[in-house]
C-alpha atoms as a PDB file:
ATOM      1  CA  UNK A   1     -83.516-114.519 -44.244  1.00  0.00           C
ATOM      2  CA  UNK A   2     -80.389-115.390 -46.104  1.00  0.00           C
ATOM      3  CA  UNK A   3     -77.000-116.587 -44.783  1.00  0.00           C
ATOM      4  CA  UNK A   4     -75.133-113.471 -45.503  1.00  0.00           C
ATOM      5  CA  UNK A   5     -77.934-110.764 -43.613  1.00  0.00           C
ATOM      6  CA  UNK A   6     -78.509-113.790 -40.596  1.00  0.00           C
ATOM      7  CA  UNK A   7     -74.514-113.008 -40.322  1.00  0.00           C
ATOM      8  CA  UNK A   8     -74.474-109.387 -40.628  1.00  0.00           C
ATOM      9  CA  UNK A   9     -77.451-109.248 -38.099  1.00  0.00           C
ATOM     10  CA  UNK A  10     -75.474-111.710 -35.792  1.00  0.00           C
ATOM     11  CA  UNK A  11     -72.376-109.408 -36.250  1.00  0.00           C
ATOM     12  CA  UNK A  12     -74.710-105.920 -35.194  1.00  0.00           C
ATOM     13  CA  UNK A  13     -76.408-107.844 -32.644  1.00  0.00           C
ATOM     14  CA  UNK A  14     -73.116-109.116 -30.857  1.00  0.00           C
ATOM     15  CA  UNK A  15     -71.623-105.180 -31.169  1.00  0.00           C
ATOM     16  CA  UNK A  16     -75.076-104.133 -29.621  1.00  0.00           C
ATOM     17  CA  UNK A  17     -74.830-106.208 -26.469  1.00  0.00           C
ATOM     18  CA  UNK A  18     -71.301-105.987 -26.458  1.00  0.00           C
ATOM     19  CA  UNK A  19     -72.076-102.054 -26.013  1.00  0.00           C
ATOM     20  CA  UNK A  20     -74.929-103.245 -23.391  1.00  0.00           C
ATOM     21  CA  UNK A  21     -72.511-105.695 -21.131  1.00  0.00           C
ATOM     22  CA  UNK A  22     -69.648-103.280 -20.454  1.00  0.00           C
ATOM     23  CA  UNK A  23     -70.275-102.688 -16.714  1.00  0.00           C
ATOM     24  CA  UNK A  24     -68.715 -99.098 -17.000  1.00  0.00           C
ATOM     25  CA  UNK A  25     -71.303 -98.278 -19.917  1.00  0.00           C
ATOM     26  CA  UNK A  26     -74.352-100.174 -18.194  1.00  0.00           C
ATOM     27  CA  UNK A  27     -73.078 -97.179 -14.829  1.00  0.00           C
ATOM     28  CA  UNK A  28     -73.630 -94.645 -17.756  1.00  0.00           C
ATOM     29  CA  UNK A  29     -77.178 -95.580 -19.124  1.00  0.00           C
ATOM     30  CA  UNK A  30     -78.374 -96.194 -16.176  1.00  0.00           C
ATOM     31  CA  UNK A  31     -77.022 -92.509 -15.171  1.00  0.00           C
ATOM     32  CA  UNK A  32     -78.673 -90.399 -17.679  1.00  0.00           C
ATOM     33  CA  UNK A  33     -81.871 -93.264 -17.794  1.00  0.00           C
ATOM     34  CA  UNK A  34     -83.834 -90.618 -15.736  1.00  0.00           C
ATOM     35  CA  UNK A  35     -82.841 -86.977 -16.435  1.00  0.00           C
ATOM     36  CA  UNK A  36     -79.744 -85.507 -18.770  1.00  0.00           C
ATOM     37  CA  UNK A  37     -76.729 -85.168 -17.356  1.00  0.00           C
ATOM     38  CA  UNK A  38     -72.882 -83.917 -18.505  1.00  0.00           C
ATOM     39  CA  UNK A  39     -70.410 -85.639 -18.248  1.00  0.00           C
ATOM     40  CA  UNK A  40     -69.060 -84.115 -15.126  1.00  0.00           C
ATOM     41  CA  UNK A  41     -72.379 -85.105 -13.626  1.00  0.00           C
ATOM     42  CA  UNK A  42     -71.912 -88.922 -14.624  1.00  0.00           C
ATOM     43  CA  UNK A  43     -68.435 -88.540 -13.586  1.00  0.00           C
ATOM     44  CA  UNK A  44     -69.678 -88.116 -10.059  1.00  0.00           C
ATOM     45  CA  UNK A  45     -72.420 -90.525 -10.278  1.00  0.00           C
ATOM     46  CA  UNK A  46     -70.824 -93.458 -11.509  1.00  0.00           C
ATOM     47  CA  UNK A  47     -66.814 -92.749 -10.068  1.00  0.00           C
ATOM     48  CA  UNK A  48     -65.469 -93.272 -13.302  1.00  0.00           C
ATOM     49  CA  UNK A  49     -62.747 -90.914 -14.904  1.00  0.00           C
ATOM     50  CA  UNK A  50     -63.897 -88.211 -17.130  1.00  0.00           C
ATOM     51  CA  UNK A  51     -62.013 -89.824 -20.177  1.00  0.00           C
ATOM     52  CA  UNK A  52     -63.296 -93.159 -19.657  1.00  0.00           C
ATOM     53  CA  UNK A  53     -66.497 -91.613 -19.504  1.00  0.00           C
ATOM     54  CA  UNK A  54     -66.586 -89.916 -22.859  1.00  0.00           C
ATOM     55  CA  UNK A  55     -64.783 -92.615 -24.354  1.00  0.00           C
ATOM     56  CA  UNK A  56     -67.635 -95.311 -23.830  1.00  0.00           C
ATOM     57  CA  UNK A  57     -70.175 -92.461 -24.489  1.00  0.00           C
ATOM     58  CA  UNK A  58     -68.805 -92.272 -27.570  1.00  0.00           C
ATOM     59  CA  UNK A  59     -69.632 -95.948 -28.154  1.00  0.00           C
ATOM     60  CA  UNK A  60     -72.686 -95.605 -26.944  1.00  0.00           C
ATOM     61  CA  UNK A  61     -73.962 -92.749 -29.011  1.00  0.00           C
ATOM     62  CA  UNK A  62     -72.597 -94.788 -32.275  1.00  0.00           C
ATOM     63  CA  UNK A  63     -75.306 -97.605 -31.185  1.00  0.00           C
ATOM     64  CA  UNK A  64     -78.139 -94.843 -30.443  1.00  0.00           C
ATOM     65  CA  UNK A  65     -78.463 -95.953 -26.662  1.00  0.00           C
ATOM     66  CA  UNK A  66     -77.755 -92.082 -25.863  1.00  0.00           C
ATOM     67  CA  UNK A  67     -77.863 -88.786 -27.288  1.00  0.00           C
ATOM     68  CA  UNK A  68     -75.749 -85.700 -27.025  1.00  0.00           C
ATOM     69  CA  UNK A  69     -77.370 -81.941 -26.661  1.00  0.00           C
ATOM     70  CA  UNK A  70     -75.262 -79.066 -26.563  1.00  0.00           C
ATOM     71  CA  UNK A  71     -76.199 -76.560 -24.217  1.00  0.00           C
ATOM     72  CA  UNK A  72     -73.665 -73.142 -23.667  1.00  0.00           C
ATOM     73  CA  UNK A  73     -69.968 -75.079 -23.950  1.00  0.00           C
ATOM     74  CA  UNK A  74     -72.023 -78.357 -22.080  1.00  0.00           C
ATOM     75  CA  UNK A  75     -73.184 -81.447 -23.471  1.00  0.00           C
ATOM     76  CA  UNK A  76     -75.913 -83.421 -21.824  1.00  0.00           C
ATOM     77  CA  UNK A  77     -76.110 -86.740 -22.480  1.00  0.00           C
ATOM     78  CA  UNK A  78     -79.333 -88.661 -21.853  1.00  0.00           C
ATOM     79  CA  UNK A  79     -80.435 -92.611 -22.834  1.00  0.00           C
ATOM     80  CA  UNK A  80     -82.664 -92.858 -25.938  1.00  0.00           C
ATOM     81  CA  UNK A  81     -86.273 -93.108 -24.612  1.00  0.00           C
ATOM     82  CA  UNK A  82     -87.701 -94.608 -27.802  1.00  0.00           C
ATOM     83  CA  UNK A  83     -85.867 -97.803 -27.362  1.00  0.00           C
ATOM     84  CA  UNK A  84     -82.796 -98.184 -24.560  1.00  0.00           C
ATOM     85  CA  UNK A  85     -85.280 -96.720 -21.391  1.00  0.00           C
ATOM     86  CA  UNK A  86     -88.130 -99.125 -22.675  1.00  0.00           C
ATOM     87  CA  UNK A  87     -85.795-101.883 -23.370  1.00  0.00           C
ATOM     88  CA  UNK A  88     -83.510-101.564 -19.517  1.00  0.00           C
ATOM     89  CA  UNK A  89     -87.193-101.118 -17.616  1.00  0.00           C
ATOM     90  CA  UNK A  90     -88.050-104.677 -19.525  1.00  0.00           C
ATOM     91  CA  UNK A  91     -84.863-106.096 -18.241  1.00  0.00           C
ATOM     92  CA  UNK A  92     -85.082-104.747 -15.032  1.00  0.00           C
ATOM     93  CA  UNK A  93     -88.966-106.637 -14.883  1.00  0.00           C
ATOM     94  CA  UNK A  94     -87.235-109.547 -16.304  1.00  0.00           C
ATOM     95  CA  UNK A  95     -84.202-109.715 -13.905  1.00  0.00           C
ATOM     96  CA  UNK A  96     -86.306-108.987 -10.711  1.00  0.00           C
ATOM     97  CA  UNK A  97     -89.067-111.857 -11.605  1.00  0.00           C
ATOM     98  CA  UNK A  98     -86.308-114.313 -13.079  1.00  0.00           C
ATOM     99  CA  UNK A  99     -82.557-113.203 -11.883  1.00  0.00           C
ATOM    100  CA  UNK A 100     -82.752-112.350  -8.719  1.00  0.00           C
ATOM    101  CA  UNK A 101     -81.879-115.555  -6.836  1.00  0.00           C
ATOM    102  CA  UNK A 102     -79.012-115.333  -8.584  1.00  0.00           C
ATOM    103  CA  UNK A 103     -77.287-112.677  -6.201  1.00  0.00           C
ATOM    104  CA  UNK A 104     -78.344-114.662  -3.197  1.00  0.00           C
ATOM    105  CA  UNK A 105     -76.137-117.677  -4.227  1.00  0.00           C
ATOM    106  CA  UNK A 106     -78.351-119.144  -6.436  1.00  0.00           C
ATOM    107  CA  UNK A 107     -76.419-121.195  -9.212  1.00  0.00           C
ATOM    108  CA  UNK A 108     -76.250-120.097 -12.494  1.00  0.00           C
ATOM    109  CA  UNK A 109     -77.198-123.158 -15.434  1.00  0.00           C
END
């Protein structure tokens, strides 16, 4: 791998986790991780405001963590179960076996 692609892949990887971290966007994924949902429906399921909403699921359809289908004058959203649902239910294996203790006062290193 040369310099200039190890930077561009630094640069996608950074807007990909960047996408990931935002705790208003991680309420969203995990929101449509089991079933679709509008964005009324994450509305009430997260508390967020419906323009925050579709703001960062804006974002995250640029990335591919969720897709849009128009039904009637809805639009369901739900996460993209090729990669994001395989990828959270690896975290959420990792976090339970490994991060846990760190919500009981455990100390981060």
């Amino acid at each position: 791998m040369n310099v200039d692609s190890s930077k561009n892949n630094n640069e996608v990887y950074k807007i990909f986790f960047k996408s990931l971290a935002d705790e208003s966007r991680l309420h969203i994924i995990n929101a449509v991780r089991i079933n679709k949902k509008n964005v009324q429906e994450i509305c009430s399921e997260t508390g967020l405001e419906q323009s925050l909403v579709s703001h960062h699921l804006k974002r995250l359809e640029r990335c591919g963590m969720v897709f849009k289908e128009k039904k009637g004058k809805h639009r369901y959203f739900t996460v993209n179960h090729e990669t994001i649902k395989p990828l959270m239910e690896l975290i959420d294996s990792h976090t339970k076996q490994y991060c846990c203790h760190l919500l009981k006062g455990g100390h981060y290193q």
